[in-house]
C-alpha atoms as a PDB file:
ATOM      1  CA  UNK A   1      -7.024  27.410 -32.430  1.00  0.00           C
ATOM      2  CA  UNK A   2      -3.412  25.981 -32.791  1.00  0.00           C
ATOM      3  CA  UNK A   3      -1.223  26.215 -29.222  1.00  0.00           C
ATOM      4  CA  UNK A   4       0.543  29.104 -28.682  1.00  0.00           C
ATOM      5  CA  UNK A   5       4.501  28.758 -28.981  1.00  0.00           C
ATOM      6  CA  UNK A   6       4.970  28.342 -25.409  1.00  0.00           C
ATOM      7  CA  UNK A   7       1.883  25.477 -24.979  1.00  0.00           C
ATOM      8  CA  UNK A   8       3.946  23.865 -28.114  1.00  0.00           C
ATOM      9  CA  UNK A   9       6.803  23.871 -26.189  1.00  0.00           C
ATOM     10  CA  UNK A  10       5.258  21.572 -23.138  1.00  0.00           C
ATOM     11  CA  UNK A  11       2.940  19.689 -25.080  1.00  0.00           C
ATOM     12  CA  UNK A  12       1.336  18.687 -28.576  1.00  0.00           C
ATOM     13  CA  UNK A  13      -2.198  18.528 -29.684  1.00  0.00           C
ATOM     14  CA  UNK A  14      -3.849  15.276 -30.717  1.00  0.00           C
ATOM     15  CA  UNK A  15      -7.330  13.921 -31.950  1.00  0.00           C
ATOM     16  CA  UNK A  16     -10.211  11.882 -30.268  1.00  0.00           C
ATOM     17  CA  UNK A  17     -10.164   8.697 -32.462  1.00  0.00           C
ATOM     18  CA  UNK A  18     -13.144   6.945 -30.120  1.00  0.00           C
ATOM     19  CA  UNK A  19     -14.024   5.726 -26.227  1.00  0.00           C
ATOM     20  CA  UNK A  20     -15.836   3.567 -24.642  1.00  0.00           C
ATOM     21  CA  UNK A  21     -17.938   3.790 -21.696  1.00  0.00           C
ATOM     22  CA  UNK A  22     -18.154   0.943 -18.761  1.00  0.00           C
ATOM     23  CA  UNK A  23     -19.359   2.829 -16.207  1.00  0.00           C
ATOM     24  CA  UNK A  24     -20.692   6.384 -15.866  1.00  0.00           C
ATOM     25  CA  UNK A  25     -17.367   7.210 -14.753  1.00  0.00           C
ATOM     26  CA  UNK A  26     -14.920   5.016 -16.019  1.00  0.00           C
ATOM     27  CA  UNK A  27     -14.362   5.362 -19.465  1.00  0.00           C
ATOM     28  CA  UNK A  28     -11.624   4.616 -21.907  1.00  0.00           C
ATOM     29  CA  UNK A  29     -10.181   7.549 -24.342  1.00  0.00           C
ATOM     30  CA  UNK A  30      -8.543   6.151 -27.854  1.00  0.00           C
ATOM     31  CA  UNK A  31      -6.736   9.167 -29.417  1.00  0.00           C
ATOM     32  CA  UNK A  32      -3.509  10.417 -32.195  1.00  0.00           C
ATOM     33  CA  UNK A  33      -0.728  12.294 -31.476  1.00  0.00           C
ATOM     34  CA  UNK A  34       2.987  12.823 -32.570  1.00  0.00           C
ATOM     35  CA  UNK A  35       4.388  11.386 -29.756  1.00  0.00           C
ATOM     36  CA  UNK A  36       8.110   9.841 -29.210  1.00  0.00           C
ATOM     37  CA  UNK A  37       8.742   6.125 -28.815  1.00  0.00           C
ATOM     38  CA  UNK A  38       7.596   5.101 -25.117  1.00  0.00           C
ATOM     39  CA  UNK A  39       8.421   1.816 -22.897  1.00  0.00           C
ATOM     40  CA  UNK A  40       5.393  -0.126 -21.504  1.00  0.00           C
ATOM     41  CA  UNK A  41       3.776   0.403 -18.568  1.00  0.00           C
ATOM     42  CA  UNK A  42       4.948   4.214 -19.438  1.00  0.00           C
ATOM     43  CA  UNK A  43       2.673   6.826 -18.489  1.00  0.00           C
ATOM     44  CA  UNK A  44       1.742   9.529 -21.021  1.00  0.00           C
ATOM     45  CA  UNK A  45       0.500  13.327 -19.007  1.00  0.00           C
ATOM     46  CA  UNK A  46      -2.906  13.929 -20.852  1.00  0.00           C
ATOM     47  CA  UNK A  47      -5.607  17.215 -20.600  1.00  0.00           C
ATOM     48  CA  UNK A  48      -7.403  19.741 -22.665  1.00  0.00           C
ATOM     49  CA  UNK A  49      -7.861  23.438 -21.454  1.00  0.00           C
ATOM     50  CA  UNK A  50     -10.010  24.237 -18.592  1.00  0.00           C
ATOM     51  CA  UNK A  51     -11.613  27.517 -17.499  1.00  0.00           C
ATOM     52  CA  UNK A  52      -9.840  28.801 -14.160  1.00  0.00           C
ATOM     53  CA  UNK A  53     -10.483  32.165 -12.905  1.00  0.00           C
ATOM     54  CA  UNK A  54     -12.741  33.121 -16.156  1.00  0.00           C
ATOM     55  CA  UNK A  55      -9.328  32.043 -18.354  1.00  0.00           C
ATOM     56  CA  UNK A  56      -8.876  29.207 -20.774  1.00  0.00           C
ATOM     57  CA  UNK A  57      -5.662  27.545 -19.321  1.00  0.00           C
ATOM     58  CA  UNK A  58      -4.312  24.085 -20.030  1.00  0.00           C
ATOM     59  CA  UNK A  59      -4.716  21.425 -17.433  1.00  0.00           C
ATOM     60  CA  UNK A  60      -2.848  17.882 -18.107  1.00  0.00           C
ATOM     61  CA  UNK A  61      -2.084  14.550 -15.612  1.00  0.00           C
ATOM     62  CA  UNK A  62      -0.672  11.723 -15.659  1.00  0.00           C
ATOM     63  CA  UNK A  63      -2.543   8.559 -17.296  1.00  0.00           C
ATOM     64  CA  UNK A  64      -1.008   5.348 -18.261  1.00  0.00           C
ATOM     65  CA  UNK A  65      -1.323   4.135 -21.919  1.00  0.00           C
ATOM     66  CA  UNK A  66      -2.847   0.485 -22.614  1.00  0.00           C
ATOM     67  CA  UNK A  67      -2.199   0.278 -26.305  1.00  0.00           C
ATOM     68  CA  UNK A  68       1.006  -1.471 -27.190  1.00  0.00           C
ATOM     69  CA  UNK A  69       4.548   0.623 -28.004  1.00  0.00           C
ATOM     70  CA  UNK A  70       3.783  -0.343 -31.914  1.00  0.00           C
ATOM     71  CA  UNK A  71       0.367   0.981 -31.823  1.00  0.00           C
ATOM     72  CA  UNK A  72      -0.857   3.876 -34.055  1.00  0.00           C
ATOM     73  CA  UNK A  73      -3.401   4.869 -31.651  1.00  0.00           C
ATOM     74  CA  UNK A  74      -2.861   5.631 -27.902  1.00  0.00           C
ATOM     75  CA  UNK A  75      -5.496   4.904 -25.582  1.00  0.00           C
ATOM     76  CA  UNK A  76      -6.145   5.498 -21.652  1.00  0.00           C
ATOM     77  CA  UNK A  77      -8.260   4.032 -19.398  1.00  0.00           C
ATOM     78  CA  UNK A  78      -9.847   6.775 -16.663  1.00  0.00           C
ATOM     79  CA  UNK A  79     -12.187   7.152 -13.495  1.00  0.00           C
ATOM     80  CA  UNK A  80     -13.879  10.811 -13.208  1.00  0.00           C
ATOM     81  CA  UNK A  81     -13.139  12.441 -10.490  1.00  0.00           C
ATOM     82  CA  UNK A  82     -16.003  14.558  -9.471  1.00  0.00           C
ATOM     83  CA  UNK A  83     -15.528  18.138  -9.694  1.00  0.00           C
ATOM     84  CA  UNK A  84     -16.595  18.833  -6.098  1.00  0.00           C
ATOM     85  CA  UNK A  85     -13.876  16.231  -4.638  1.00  0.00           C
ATOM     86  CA  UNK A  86     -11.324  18.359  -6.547  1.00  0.00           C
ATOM     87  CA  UNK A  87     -11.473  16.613 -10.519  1.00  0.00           C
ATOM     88  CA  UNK A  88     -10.207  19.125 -12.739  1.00  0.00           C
ATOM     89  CA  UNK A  89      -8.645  17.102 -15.838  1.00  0.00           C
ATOM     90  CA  UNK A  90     -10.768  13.741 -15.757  1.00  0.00           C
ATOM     91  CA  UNK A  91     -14.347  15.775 -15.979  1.00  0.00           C
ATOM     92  CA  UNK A  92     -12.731  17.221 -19.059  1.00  0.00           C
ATOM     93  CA  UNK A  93     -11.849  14.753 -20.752  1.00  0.00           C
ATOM     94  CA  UNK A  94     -14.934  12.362 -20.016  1.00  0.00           C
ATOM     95  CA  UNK A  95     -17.047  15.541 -21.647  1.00  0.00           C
ATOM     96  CA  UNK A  96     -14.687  14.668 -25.170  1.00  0.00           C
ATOM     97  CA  UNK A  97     -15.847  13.098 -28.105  1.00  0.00           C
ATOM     98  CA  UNK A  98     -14.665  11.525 -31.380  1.00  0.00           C
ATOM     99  CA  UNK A  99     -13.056  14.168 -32.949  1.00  0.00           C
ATOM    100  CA  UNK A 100     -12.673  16.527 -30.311  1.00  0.00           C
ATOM    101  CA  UNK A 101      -8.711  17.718 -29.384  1.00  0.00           C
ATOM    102  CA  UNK A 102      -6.538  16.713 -26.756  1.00  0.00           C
ATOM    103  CA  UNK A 103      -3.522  17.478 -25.792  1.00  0.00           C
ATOM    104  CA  UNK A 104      -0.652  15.347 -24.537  1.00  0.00           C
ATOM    105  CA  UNK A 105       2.825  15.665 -23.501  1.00  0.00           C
ATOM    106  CA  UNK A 106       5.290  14.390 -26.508  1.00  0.00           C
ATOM    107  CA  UNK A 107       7.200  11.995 -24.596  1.00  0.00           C
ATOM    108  CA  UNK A 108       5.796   9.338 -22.066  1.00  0.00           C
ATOM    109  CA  UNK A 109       7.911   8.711 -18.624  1.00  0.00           C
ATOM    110  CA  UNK A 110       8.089   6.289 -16.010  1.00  0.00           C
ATOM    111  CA  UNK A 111      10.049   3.571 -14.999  1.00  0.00           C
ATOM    112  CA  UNK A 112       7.139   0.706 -14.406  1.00  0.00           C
ATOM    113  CA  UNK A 113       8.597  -1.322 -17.384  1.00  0.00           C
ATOM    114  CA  UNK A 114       9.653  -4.986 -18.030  1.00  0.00           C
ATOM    115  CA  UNK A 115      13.516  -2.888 -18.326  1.00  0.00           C
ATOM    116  CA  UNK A 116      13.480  -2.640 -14.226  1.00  0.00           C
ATOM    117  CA  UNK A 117      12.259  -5.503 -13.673  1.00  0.00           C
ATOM    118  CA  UNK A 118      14.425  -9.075 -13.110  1.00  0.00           C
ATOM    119  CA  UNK A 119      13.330 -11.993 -15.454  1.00  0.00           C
ATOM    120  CA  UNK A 120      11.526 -14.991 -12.991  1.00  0.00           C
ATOM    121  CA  UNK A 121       9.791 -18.341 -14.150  1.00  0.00           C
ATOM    122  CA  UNK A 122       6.488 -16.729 -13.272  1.00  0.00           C
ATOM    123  CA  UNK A 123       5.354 -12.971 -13.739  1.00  0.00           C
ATOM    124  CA  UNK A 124       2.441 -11.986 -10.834  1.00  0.00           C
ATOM    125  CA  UNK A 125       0.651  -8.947 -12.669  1.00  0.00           C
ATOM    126  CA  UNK A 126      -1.921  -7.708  -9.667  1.00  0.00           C
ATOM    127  CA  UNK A 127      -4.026  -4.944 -10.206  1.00  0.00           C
ATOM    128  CA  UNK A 128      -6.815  -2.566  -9.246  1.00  0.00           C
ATOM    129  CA  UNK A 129      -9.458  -0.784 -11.155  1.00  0.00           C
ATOM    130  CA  UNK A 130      -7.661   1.582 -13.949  1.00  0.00           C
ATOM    131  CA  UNK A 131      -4.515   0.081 -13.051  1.00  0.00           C
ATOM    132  CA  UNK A 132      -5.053  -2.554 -15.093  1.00  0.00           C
ATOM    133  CA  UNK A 133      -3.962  -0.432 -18.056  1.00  0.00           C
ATOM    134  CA  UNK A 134      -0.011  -0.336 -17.932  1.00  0.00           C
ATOM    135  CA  UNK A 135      -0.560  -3.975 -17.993  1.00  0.00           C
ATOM    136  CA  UNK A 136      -1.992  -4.480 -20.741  1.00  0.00           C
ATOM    137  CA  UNK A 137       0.715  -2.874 -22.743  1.00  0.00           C
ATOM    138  CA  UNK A 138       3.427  -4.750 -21.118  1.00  0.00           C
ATOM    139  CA  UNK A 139       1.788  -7.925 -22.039  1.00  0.00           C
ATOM    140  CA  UNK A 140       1.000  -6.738 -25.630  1.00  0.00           C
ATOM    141  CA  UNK A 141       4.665  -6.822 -26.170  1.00  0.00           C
ATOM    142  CA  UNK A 142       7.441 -10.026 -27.024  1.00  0.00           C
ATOM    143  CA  UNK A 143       9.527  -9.054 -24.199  1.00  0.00           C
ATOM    144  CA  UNK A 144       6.725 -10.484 -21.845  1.00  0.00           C
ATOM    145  CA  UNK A 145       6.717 -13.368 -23.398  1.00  0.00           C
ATOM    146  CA  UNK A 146      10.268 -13.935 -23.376  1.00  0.00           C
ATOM    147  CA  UNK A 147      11.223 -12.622 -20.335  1.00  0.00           C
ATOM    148  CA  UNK A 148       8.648 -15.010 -18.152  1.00  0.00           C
ATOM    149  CA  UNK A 149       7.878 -18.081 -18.525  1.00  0.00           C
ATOM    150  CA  UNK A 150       4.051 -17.856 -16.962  1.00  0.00           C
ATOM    151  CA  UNK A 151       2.062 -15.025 -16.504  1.00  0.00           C
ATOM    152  CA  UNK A 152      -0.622 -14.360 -14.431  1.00  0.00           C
ATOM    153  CA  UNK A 153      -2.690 -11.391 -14.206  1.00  0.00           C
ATOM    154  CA  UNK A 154      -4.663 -10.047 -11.693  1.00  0.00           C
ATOM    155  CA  UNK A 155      -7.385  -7.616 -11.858  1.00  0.00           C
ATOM    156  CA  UNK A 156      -9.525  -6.481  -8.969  1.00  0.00           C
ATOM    157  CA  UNK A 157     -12.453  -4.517  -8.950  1.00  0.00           C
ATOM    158  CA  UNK A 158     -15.712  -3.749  -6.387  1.00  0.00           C
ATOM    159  CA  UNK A 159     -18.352  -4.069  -9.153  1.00  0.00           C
ATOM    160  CA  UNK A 160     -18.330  -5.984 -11.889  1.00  0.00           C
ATOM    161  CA  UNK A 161     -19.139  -3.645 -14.321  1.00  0.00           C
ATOM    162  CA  UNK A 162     -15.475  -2.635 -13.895  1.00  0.00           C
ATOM    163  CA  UNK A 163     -13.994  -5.131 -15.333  1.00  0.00           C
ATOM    164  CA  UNK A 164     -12.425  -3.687 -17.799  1.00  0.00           C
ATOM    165  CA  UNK A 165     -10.654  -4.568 -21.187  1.00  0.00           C
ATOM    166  CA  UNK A 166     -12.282  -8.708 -21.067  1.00  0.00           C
ATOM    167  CA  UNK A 167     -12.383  -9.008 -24.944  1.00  0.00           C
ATOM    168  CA  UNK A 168      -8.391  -8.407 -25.239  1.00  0.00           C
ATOM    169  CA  UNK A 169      -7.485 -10.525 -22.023  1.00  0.00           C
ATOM    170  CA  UNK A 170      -9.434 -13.464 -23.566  1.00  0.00           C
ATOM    171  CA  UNK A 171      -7.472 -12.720 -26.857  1.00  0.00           C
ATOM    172  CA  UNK A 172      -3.949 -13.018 -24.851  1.00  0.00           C
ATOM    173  CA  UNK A 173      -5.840 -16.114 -23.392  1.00  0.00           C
ATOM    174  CA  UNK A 174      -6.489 -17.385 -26.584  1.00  0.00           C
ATOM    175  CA  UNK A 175      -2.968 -17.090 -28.136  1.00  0.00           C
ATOM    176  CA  UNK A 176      -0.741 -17.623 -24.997  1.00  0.00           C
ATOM    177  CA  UNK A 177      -2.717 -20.537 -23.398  1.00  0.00           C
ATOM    178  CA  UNK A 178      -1.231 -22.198 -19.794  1.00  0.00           C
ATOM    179  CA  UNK A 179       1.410 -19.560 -19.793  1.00  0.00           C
ATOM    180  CA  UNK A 180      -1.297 -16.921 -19.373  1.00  0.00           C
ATOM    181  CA  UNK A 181      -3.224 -17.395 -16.298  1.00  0.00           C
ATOM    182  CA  UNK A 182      -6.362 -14.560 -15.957  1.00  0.00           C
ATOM    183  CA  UNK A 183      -8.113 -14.430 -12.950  1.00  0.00           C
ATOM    184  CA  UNK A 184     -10.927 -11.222 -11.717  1.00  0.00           C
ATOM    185  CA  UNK A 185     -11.564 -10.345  -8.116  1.00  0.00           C
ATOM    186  CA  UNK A 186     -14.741  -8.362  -7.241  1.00  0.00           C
ATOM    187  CA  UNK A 187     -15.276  -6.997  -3.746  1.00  0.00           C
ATOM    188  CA  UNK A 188     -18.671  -6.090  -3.181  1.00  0.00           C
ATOM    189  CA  UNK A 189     -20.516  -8.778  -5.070  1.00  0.00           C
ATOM    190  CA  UNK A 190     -20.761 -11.956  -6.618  1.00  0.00           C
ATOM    191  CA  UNK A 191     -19.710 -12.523  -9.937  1.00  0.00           C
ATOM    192  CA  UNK A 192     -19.504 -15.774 -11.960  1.00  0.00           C
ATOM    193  CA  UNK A 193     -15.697 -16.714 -12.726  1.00  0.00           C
ATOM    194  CA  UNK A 194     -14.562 -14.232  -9.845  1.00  0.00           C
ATOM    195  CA  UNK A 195     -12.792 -14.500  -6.760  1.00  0.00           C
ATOM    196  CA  UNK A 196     -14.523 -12.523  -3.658  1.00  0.00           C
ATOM    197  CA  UNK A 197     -12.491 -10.074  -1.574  1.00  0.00           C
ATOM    198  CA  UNK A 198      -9.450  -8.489  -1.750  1.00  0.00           C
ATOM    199  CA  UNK A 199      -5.880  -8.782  -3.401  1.00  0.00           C
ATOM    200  CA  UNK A 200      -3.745  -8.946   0.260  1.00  0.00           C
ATOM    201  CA  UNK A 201      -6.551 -11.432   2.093  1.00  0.00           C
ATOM    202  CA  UNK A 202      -6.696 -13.874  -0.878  1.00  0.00           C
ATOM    203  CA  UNK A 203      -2.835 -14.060  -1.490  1.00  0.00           C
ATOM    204  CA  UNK A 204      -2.732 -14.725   2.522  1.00  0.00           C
ATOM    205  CA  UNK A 205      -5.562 -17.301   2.239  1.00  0.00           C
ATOM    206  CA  UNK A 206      -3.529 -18.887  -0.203  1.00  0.00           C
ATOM    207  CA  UNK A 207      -7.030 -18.837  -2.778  1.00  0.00           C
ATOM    208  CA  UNK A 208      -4.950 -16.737  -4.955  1.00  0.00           C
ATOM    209  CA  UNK A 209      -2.188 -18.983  -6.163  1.00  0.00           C
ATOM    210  CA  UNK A 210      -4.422 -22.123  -5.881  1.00  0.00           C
ATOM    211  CA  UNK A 211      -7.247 -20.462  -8.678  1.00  0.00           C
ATOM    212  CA  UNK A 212      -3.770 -19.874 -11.004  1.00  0.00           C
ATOM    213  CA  UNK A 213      -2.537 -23.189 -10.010  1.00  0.00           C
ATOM    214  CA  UNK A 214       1.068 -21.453  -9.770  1.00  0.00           C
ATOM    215  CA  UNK A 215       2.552 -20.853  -6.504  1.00  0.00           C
ATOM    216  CA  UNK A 216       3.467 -17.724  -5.771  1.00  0.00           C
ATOM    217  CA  UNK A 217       7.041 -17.955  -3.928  1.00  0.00           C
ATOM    218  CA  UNK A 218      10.103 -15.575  -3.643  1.00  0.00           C
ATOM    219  CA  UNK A 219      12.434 -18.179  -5.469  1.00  0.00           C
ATOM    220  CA  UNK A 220      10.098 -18.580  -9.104  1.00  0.00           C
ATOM    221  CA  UNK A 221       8.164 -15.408  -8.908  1.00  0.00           C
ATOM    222  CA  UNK A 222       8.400 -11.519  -9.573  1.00  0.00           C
ATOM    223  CA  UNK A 223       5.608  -9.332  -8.885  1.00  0.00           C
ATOM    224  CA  UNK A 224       4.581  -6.019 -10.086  1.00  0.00           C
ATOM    225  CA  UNK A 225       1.757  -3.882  -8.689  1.00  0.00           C
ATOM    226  CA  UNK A 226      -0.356  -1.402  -9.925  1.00  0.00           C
ATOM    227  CA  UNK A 227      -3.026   0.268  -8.274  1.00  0.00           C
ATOM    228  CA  UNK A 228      -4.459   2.804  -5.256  1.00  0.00           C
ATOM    229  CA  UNK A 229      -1.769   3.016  -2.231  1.00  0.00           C
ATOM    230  CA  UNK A 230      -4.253   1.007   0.276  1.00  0.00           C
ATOM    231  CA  UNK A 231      -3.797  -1.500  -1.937  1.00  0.00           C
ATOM    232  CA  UNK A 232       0.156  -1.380  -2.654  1.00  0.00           C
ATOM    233  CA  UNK A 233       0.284  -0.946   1.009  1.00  0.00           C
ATOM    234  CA  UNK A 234      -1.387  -4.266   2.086  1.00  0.00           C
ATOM    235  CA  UNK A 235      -0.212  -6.482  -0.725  1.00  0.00           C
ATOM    236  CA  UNK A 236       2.979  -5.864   0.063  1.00  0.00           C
ATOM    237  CA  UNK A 237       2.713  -6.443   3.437  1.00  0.00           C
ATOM    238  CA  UNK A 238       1.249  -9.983   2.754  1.00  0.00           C
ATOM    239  CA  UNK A 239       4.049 -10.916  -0.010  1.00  0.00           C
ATOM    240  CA  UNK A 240       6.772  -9.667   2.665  1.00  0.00           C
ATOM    241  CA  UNK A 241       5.040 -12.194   4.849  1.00  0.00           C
ATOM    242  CA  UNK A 242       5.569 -14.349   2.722  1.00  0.00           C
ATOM    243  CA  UNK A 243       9.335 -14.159   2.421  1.00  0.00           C
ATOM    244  CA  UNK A 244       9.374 -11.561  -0.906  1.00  0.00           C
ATOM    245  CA  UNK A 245      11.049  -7.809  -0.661  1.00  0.00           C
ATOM    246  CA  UNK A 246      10.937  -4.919  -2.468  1.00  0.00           C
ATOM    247  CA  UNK A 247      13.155  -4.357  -6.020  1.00  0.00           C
ATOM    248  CA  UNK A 248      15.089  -1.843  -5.915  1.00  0.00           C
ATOM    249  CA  UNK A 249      18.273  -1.404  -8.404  1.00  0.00           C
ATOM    250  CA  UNK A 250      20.855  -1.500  -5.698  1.00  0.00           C
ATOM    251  CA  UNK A 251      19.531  -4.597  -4.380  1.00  0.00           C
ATOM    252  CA  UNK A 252      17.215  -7.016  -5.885  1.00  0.00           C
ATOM    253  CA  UNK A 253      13.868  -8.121  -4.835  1.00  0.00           C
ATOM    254  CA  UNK A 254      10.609  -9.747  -5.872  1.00  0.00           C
ATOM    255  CA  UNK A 255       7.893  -6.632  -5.314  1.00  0.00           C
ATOM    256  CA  UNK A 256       7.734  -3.676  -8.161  1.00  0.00           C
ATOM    257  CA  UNK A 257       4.978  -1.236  -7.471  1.00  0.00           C
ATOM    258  CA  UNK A 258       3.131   1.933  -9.339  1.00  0.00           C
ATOM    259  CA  UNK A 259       0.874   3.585  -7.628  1.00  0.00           C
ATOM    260  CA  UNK A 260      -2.040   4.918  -9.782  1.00  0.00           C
ATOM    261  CA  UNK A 261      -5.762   5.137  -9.141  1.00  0.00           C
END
């Protein structure tokens, strides 16, 4: 059944174009829709309708995309939040299939792009679990490239089945070389090729920078954060002991953060 003229208003329906499962509850969604150019590291609100009080209604959130600006497809990258611990959208849409609609918002928002952020010899991209997504969209594009000189991104997980998204980070490996520096950080066990612990301990350990071989300083480096607020909490407490501050438009730092979980 198309929207009705006030749904087509708010947002636009698209089509399940494929997934893939990593976990059974993190999953990514590919999908089309209509939507207006976005920014990366924009976030795109994304749902289908839900039954509430015996009533089809439509329920969207917020999801960050991971495909590039250029892309035909748009894709997300989403933990399920259980139904009993208050899920509403993410069971949803982890019940669609290829095929299947979805609806999105027509325009993506948010202001975790490469536009707000200052160019620095070396980009620090740290993130956890499905915050690795915005990421991978900044770093799809040329201004990344041009805009930093080394890049080194950061993705930290507690198992590692969630490591997400390995095929295309070895790709950007592949055709970026020493300016691309990928490192994985799993929590809660050992993993070949991973660091052990967490993002704030191992920047304070100095383990960190010395896997990268970059050194992560206030005068050569920007960093940008994406993940669960524990996390942006202590990491930037550990770069501000380290001499880096907040960005902020009005006065220019080395710490840009998103929270998103």
């Amino acid at each position: 059944m198309p929207p009705s003229h006030t749904m087509a208003e708010k947002f636009i329906e698209g089509c399940v174009v494929g997934r893939t499962d990593y976990t059974e509850s993190l999953f990514t969604l590919r999908f089309t829709a209509a939507i207006a150019p976005f920014e990366a590291g924009q976030f795109l609100r994304v749902g289908t309708e839900v039954l509430k009080d015996g009533a089809s209604v439509p329920e969207l959130r917020p999801y960050s995309l991971v495909n590039a600006p250029n892309d035909d497809v748009l894709e997300i990258v989403l933990t399920v939040v259980p139904e009993h611990a208050g899920g509403v959208v993410s069971p949803a849409l982890h019940r669609l299939r290829e095929g299947d609609g979805i609806l999105v918002s027509p325009r993506a928002n948010g202001f975790f792009t490469l536009a707000e952020v200052p160019s620095a010899p070396v980009l620090w991209a740290l993130a956890t679990g499905t915050g690795l997504g915005p990421f991978l969209s900044i770093l799809a594009t040329d201004r990344a490239w041009q805009q930093f000189e080394t890049i080194v991104l950061v993705h930290a997980v507690r198992h590692a089945a969630e490591l997400t998204y390995r095929e295309r980070i070895a790709g950007l490996a592949k055709q970026h070389g020493e300016r691309f520096r990928p490192l994985s950080v799993v929590s809660r066990e050992p993993h070949p090729g991973a660091l052990r612990g967490r993002i704030p301990a191992l920047i304070a350990s100095g383990e960190l920078e010395a896997r990268a071989g970059v050194a992560l300083t206030a005068a050569t480096g920007h960093v940008m954060l994406c993940g669960n607020p524990e996390m942006l909490r202590d990491t930037t407490a550990a770069l501000e002991a380290r001499g880096l501050t907040r960005h902020r438009p009005r006065k220019p730092g080395q710490i840009t953060t998103e929270a998103y979980w």
